[in-house]
C-alpha atoms as a PDB file:
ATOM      1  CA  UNK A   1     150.184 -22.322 -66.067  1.00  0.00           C
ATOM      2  CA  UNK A   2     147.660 -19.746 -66.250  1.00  0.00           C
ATOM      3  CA  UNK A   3     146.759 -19.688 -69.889  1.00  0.00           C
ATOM      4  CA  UNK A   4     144.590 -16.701 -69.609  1.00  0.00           C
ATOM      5  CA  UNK A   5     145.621 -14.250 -67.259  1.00  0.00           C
ATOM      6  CA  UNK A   6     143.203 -11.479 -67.283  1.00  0.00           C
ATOM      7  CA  UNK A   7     140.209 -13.811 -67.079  1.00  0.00           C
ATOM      8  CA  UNK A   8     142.001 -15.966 -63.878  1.00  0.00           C
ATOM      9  CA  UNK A   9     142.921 -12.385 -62.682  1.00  0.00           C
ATOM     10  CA  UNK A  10     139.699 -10.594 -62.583  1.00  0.00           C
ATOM     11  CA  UNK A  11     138.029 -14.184 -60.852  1.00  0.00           C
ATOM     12  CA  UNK A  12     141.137 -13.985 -58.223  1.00  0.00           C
ATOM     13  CA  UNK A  13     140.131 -10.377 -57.740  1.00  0.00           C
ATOM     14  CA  UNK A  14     136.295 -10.603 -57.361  1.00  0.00           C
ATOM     15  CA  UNK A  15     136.961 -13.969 -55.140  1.00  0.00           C
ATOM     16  CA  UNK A  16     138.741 -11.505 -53.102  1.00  0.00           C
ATOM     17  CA  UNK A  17     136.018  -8.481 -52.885  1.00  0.00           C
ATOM     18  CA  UNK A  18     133.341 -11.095 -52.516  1.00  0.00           C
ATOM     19  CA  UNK A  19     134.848 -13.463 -49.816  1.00  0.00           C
ATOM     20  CA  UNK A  20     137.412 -11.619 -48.040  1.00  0.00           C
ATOM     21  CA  UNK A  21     136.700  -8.539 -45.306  1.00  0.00           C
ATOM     22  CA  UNK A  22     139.057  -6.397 -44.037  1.00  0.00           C
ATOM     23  CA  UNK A  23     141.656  -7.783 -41.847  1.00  0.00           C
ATOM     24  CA  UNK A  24     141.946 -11.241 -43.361  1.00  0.00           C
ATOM     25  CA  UNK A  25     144.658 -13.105 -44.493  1.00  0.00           C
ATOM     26  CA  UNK A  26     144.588 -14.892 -47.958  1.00  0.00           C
ATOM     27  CA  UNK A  27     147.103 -17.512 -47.601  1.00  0.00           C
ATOM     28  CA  UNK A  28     149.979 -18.328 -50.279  1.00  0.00           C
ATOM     29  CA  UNK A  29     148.077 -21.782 -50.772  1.00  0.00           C
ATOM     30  CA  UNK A  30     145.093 -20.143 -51.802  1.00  0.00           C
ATOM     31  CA  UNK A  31     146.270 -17.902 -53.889  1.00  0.00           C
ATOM     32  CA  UNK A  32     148.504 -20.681 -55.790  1.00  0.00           C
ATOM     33  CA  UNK A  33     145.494 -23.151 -55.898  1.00  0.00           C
ATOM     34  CA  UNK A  34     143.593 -20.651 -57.323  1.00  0.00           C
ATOM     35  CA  UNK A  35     146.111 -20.430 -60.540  1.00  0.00           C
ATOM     36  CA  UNK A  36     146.596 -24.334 -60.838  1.00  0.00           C
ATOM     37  CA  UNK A  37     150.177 -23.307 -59.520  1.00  0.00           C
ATOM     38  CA  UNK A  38     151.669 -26.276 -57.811  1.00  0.00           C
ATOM     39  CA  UNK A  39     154.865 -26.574 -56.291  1.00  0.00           C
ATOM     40  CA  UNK A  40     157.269 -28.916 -57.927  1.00  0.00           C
ATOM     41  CA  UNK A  41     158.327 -32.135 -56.032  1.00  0.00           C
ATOM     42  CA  UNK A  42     161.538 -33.065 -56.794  1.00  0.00           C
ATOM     43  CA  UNK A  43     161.084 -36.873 -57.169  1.00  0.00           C
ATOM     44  CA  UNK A  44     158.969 -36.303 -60.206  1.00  0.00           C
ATOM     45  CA  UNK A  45     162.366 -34.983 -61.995  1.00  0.00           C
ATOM     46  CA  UNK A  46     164.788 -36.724 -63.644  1.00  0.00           C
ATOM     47  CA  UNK A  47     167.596 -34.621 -62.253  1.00  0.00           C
ATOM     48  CA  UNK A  48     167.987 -31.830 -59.600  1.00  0.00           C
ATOM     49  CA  UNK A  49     169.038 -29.307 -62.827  1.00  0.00           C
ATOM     50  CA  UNK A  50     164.791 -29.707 -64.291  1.00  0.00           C
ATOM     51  CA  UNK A  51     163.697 -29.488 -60.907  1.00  0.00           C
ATOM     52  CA  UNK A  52     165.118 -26.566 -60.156  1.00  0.00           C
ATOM     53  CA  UNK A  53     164.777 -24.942 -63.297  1.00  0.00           C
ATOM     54  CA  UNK A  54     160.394 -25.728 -62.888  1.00  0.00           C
ATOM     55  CA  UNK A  55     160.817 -24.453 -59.548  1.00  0.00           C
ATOM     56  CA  UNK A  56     161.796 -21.303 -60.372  1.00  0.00           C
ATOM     57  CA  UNK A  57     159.291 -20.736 -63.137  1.00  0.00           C
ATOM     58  CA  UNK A  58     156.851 -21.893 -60.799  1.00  0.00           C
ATOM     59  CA  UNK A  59     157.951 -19.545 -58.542  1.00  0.00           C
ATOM     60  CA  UNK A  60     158.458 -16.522 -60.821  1.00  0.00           C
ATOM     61  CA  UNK A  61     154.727 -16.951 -62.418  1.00  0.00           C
ATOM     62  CA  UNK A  62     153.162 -16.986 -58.815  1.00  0.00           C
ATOM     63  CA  UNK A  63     155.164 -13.406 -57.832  1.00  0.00           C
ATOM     64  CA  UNK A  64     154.066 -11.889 -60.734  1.00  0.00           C
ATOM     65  CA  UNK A  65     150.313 -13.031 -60.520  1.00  0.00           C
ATOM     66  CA  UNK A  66     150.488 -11.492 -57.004  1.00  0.00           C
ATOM     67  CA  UNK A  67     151.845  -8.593 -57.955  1.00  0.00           C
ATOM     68  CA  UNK A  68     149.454  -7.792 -60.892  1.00  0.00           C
ATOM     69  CA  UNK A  69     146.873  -8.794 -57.829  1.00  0.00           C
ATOM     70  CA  UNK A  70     148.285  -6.166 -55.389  1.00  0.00           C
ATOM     71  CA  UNK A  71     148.206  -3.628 -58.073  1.00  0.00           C
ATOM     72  CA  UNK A  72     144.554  -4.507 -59.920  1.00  0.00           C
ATOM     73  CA  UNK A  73     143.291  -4.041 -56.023  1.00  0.00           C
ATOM     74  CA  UNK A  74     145.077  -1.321 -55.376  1.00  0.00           C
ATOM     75  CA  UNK A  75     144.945   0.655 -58.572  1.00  0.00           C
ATOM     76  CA  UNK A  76     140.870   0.426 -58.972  1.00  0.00           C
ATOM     77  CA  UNK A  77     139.480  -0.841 -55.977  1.00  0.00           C
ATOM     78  CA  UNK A  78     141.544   0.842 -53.231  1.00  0.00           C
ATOM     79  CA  UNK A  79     142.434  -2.119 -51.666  1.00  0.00           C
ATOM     80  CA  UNK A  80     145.964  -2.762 -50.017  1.00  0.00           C
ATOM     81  CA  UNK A  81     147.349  -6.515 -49.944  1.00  0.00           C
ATOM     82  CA  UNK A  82     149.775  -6.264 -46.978  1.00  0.00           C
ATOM     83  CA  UNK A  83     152.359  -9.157 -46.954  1.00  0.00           C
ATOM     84  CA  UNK A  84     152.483 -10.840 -44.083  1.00  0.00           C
ATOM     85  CA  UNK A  85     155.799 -13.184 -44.620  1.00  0.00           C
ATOM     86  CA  UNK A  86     155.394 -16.909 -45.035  1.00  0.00           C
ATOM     87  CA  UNK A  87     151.768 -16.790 -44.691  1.00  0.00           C
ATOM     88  CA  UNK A  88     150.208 -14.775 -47.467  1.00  0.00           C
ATOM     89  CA  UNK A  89     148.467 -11.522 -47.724  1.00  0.00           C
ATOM     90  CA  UNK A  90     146.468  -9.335 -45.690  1.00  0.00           C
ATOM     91  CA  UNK A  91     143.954  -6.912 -46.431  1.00  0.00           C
ATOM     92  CA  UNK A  92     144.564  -3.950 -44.944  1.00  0.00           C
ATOM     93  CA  UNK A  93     141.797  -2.109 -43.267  1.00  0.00           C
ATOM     94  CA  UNK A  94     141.025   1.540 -45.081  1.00  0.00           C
ATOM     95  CA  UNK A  95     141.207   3.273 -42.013  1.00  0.00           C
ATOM     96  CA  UNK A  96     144.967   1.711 -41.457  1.00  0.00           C
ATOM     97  CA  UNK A  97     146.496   2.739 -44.990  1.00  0.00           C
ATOM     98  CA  UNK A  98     147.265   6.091 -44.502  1.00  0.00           C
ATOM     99  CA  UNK A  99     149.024   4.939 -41.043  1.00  0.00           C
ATOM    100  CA  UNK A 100     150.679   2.361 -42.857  1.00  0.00           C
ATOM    101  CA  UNK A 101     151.694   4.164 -45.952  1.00  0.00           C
ATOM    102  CA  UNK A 102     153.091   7.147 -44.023  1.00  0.00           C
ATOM    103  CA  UNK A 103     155.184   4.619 -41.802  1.00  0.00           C
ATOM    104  CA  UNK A 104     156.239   3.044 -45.111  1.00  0.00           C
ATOM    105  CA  UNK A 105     157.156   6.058 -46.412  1.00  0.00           C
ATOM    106  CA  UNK A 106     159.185   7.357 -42.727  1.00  0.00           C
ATOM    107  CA  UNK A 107     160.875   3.971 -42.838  1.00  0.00           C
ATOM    108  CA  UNK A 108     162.492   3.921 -45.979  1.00  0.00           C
END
């Protein structure tokens, strides 16, 4: 699973800059197709224990490539990934951050 990060990183990243305007959604499939991340089916397991067990690392590697995503973006390109839940990530349009940060920031 994603041998080398920073190189599969910055290609996720400019794929996203490139392809994506403001307002889209990248979907979860994307994203994971992009890594060579698959989810695990669980008749290719010998028992529910390795399933679950490759499930979870699956699932663990995929959060933290989207995280280092969401930050890479964010950090240097001033670019907010908005999760939109069950469907992926939306890029937020610069003229909504503030708005959104500030009723982020009220909410919590």
């Amino acid at each position: 699973m994603c041998e080398n990060r920073e190189e599969l990183l910055g290609g996720i990243i400019e794929e996203i800059l490139t392809y994506h305007a403001d307002g889209s959604l990248i979907s979860h499939e994307w994203l994971r197709k992009k890594c060579g991340l698959e989810t695990p089916i669980i008749s290719d397991f010998a028992d529910t224990r390795e399933f679950l067990e490759t499930y979870q690392a699956t699932q663990f590697a995929y959060m933290g490539i989207v995280d280092a995503i969401r930050w890479e973006l964010l950090e240097n390109e001033n670019v907010y990934l908005k999760n939109v839940r069950g469907d992926g990530y939306e890029i937020l349009n610069p003229k909504d951050q503030t708005q959104f940060g500030y009723d982020r920031f009220i909410d919590n």
